[in-house]
N, C-alpha and C. Protein backbone atom coordinates (compact mmCIF):
# COMPACT_ATOMS: atom_id res chain seq x y z
N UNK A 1 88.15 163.46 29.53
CA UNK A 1 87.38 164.65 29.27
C UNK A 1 87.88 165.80 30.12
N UNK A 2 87.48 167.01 29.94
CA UNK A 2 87.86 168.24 30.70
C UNK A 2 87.84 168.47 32.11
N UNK A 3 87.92 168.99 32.44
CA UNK A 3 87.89 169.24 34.42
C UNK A 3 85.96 169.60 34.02
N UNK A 4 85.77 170.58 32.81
CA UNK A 4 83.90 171.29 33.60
C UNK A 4 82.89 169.90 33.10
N UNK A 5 83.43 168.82 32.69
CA UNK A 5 82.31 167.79 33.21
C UNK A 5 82.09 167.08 34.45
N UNK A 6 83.54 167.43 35.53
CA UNK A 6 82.77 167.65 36.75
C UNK A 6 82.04 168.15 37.37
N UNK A 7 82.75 169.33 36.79
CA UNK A 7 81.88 170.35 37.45
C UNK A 7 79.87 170.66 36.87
N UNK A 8 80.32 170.14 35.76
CA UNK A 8 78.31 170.05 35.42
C UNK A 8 77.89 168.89 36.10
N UNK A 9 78.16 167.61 36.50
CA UNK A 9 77.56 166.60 37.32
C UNK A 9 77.52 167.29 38.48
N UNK A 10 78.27 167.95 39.48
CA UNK A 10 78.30 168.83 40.61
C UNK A 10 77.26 169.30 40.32
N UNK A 11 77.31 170.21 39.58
CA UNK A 11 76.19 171.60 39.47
C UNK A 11 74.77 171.07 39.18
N UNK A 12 74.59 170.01 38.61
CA UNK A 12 73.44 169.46 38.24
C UNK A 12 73.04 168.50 39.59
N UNK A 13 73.77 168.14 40.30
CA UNK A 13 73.61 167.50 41.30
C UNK A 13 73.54 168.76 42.15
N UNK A 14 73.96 169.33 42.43
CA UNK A 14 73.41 170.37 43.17
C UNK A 14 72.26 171.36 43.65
N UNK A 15 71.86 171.59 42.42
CA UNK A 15 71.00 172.28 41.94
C UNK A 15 69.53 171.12 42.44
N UNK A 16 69.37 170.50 41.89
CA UNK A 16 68.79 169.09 41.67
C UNK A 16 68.32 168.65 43.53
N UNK A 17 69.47 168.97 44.05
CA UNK A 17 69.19 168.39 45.38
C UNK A 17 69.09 169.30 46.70
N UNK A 18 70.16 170.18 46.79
CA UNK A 18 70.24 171.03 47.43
C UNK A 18 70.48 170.66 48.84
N UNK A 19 71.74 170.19 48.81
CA UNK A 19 72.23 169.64 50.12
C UNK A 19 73.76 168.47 49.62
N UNK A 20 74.20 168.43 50.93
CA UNK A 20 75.67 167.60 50.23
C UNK A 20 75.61 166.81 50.91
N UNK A 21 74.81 165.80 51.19
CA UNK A 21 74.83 164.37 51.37
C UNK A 21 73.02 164.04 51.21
N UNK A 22 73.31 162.99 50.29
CA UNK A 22 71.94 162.37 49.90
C UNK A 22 71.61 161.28 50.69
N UNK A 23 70.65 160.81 50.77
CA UNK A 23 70.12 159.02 51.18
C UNK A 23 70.72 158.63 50.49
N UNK A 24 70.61 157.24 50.81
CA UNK A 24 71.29 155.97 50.01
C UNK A 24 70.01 156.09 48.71
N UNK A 25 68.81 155.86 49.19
CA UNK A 25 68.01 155.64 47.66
C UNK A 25 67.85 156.57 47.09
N UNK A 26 68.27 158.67 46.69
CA UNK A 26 68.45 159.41 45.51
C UNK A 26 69.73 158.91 45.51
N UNK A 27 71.09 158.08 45.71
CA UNK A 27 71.85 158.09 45.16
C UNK A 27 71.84 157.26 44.04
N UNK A 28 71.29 156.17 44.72
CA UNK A 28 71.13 154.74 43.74
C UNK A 28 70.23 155.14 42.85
N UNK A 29 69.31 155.59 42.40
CA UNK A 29 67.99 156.23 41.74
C UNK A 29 69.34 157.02 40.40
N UNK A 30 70.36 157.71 41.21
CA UNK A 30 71.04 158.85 40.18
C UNK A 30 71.96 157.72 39.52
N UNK A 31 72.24 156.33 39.70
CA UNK A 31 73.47 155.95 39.02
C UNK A 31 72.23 154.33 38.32
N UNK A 32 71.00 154.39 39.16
CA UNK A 32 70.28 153.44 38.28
C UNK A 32 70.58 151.83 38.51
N UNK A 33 70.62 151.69 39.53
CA UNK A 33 70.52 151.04 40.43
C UNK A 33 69.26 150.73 41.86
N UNK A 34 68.55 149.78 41.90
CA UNK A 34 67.59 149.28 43.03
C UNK A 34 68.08 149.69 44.47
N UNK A 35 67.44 150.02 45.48
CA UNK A 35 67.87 150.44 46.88
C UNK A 35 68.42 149.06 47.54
N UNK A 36 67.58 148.15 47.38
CA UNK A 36 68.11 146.62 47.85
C UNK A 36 69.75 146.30 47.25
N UNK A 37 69.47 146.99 45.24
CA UNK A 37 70.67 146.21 45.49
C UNK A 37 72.16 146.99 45.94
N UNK A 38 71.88 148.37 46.05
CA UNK A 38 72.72 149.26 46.70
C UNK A 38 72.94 148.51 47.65
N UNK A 39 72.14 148.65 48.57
CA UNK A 39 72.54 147.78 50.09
C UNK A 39 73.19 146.24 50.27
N UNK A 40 72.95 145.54 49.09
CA UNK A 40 73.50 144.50 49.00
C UNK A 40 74.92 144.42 48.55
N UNK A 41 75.09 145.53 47.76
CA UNK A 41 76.60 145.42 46.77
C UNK A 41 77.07 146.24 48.31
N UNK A 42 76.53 147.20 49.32
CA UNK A 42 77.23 148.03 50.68
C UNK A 42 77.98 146.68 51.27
N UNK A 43 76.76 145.60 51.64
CA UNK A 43 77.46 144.57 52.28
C UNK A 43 78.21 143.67 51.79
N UNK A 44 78.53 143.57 50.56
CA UNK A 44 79.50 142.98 50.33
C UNK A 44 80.87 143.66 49.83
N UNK A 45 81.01 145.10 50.37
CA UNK A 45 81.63 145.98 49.86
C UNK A 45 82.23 146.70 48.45
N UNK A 46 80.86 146.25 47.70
CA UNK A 46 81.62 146.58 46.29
C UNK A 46 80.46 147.43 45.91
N UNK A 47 79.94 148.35 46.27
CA UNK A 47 79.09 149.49 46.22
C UNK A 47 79.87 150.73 45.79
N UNK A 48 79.90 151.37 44.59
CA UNK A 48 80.78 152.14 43.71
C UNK A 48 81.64 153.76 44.39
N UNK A 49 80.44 154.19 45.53
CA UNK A 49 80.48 155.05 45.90
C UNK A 49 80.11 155.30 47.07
N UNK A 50 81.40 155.93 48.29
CA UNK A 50 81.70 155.86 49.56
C UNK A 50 80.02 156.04 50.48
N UNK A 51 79.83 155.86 51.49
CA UNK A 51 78.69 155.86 52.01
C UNK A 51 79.05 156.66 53.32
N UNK A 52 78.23 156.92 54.11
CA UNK A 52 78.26 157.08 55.66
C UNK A 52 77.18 156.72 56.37
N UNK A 53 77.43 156.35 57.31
CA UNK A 53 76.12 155.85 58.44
C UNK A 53 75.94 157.13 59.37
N UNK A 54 74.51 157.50 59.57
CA UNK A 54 74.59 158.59 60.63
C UNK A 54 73.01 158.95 60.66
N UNK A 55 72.53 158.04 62.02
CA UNK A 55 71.25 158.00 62.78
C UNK A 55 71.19 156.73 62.56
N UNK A 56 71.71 155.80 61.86
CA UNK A 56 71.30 154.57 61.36
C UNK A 56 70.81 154.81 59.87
N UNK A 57 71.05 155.68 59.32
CA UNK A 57 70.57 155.56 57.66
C UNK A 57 72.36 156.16 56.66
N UNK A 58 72.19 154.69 55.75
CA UNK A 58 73.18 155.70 54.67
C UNK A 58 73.11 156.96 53.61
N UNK A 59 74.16 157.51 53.82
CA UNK A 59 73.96 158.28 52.84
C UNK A 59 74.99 158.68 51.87
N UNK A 60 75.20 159.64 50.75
CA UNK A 60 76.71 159.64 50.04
C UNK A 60 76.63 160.99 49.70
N UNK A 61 77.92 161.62 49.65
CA UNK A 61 78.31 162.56 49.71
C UNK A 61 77.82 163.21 47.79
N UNK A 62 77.56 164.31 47.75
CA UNK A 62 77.44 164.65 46.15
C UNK A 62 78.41 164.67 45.76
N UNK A 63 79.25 165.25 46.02
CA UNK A 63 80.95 164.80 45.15
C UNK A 63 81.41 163.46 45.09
N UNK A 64 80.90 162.81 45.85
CA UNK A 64 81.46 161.48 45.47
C UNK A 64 80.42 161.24 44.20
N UNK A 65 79.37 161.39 44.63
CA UNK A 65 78.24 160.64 43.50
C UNK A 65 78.77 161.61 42.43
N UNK A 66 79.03 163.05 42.02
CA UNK A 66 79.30 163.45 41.18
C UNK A 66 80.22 162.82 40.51
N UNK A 67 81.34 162.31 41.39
CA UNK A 67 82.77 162.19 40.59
C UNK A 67 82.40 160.58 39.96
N UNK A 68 81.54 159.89 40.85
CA UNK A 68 81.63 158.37 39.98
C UNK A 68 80.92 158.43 38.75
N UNK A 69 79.40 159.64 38.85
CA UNK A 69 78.86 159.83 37.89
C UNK A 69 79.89 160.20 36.85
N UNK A 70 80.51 160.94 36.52
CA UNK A 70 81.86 161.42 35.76
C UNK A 70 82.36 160.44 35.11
N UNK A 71 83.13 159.23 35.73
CA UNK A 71 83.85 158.27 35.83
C UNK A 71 83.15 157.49 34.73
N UNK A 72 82.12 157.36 35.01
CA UNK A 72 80.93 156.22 34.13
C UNK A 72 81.02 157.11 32.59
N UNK A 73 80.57 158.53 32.55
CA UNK A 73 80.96 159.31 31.52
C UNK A 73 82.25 159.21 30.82
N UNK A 74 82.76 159.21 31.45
CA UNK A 74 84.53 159.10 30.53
C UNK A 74 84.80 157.85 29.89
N UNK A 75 84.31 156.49 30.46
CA UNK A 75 84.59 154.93 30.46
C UNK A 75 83.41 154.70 29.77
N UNK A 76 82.50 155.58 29.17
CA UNK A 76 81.38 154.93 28.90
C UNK A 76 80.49 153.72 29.56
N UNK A 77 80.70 153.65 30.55
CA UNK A 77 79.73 152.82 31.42
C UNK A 77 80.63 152.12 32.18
N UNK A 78 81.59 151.61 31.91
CA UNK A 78 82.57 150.29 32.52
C UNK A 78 83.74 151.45 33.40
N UNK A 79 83.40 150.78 34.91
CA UNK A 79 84.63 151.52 35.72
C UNK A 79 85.59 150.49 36.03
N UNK A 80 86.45 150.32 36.06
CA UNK A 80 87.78 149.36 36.62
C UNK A 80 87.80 149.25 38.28
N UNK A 81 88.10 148.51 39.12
CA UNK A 81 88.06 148.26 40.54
C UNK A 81 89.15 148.53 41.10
């Protein structure tokens, strides 16, 4: 697909949130996914989209969540590893 269906997951994620790093649970909530099992797929490292630790809570960047959101769009649901 084009470069501006990034840029509408951005902008809609943006808009939507208003800040560039979310919690771990609006991220998982945006790709539809349980907070447990976010944290479970974190520890076994196969959690779709990069994280950071900072105070002791995760969180993910909106461009990342934008771009995997994207990813799922283009592949129709199925991403490759």
């Amino acid at each position: 697909m084009s470069h501006a269906t990034a840029e509408n997951s951005m902008e809609i994620l943006s808009r939507r949130y208003s800040r560039s790093l979310l919690p771990l649970a609006m991220a998982a909530r945006e790709i539809g996914i349980n907070l447990r099992t976010a944290h479970n797929q974190i520890s076994k490292g196969v959690f779709p989209v990069p994280t950071i630790l900072q105070a002791r809570r995760r969180y993910v960047h909106v461009e990342d969540l934008a771009g995997y959101i994207d990813q799922l769009r283009r592949t129709g649901g199925a991403v490759k590893k």
